[in-house]
Protein backbone atom coordinates (compact mmCIF):
# COMPACT_ATOMS: atom_id res chain seq x y z
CA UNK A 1 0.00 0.00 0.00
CA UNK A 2 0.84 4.13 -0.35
CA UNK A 3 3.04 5.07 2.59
CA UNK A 4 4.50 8.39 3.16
CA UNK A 5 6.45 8.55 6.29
CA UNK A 6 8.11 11.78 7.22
CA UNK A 7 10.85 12.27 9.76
CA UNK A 8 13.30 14.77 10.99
CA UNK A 9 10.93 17.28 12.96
CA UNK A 10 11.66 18.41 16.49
CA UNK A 11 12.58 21.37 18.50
CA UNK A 12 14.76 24.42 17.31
CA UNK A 13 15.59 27.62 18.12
CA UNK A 14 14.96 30.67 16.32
CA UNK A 15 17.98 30.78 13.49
CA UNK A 16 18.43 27.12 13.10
CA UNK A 17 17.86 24.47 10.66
CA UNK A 18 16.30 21.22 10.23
CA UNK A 19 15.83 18.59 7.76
CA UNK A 20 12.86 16.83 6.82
CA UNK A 21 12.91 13.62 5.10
CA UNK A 22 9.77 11.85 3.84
CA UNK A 23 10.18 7.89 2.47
CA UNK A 24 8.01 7.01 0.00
CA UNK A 25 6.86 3.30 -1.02
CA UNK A 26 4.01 1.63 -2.43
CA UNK A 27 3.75 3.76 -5.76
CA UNK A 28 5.80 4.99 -8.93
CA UNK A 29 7.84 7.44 -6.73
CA UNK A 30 9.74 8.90 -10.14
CA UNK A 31 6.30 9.86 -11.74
CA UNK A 32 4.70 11.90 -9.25
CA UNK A 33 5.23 15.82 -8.13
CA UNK A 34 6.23 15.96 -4.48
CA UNK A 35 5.59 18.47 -2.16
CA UNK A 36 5.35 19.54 1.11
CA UNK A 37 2.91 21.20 3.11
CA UNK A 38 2.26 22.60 6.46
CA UNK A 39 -0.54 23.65 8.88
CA UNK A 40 -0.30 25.69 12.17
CA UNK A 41 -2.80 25.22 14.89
CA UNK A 42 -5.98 26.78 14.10
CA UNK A 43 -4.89 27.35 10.12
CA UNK A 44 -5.57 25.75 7.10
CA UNK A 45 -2.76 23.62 5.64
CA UNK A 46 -0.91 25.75 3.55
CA UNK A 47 1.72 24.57 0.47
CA UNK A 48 5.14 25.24 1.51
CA UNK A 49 7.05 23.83 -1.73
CA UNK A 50 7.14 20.90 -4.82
CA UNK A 51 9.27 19.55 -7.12
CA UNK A 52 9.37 17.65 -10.12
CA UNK A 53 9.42 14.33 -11.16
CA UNK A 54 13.08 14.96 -12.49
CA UNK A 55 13.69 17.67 -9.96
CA UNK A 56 13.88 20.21 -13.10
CA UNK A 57 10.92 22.11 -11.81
CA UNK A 58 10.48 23.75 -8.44
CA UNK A 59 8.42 26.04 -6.42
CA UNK A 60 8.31 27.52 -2.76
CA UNK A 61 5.79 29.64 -1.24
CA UNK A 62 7.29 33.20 -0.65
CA UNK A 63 7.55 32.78 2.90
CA UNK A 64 10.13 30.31 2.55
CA UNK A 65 11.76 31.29 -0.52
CA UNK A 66 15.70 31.55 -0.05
CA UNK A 67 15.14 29.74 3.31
CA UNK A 68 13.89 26.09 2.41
CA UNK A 69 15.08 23.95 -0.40
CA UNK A 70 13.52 20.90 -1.44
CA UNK A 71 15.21 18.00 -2.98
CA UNK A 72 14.59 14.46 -3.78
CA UNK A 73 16.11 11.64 -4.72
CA UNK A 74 14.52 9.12 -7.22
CA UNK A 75 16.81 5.76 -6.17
CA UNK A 76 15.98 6.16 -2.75
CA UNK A 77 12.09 6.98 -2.76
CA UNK A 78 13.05 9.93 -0.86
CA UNK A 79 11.93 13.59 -1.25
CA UNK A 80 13.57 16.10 1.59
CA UNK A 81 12.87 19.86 3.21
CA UNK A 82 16.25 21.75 4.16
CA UNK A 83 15.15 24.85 6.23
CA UNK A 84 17.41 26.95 7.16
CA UNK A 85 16.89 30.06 9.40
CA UNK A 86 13.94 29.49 10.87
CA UNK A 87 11.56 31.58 12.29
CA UNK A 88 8.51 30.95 14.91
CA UNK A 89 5.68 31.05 12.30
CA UNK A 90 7.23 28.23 11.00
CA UNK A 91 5.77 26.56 13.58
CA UNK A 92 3.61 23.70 11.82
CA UNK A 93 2.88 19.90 11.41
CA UNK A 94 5.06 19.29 8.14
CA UNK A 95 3.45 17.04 5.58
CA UNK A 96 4.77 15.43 2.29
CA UNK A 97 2.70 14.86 -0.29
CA UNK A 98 2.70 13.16 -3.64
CA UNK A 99 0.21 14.26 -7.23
CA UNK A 100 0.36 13.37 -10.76
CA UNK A 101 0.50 16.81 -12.22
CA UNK A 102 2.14 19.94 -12.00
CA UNK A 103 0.64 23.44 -11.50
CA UNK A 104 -1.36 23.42 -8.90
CA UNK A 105 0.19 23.83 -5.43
CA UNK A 106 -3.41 23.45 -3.87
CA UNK A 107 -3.52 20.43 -1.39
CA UNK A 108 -6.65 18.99 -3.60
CA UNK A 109 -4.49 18.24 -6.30
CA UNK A 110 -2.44 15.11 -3.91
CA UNK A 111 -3.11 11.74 -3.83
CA UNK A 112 -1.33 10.75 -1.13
CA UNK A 113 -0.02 12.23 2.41
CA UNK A 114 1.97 11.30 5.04
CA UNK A 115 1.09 11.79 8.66
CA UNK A 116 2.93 14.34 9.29
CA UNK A 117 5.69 15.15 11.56
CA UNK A 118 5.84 18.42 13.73
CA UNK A 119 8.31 21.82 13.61
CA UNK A 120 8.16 23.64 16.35
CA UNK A 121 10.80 26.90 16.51
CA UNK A 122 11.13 28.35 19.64
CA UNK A 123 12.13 32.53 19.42
């Protein structure tokens, strides 16, 4: 069956970085769009940032542009979330998430989630 399983969350300070890796099994990893998502308490998930299938495509949400990068890598199943310099609003249950197409950065347009795994940045 689909599995997304994310890892990597925890507790950081204002300024620091953490990586987020999400393992993917159960489907054609190398033809889907990955992204990741994220939603605060009391907010609506929001889109953070995807790639494509070859990684020659990406996007980020301005509020993390120059700060995240997002990366995957096709032998491995494995797409990942590098944030760097992070700030309290940040502060989020980080989700991967897999779609067939390309364009829309809505979280309608994914298949498949993981459950999640939590960021919390402490100022």
């Amino acid at each position: 069956q689909v599995q997304l399983v994310e890892s990597g969350g925890g507790l950081v300070q204002a300024g620091g970085s953490l990586r987020l890796s999400c393992a993917a099994s159960g489907f054609a990893f190398d033809r889907y769009v990955m992204g990741w998502f994220r939603q605060a308490p009391g907010k609506e998930r929001e889109f953070v940032a995807a790639i494509t299938q070859m990684s020659s495509g990406i996007h980020y949400t301005d509020s993390v542009r120059g700060r995240f990068t997002i990366s995957r890598d096709n032998a491995k199943n494995a797409v990942y979330l590098q944030m760097n310099s992070l700030k309290s609003e940040d502060t989020a249950v980080y989700y991967c998430a897999a779609s067939v197409s390309w364009g829309s950065f809505y979280s309608a347009a994914y298949a498949y989630w993981g459950q999640g795994t939590q960021v919390t940045v402490t100022s």
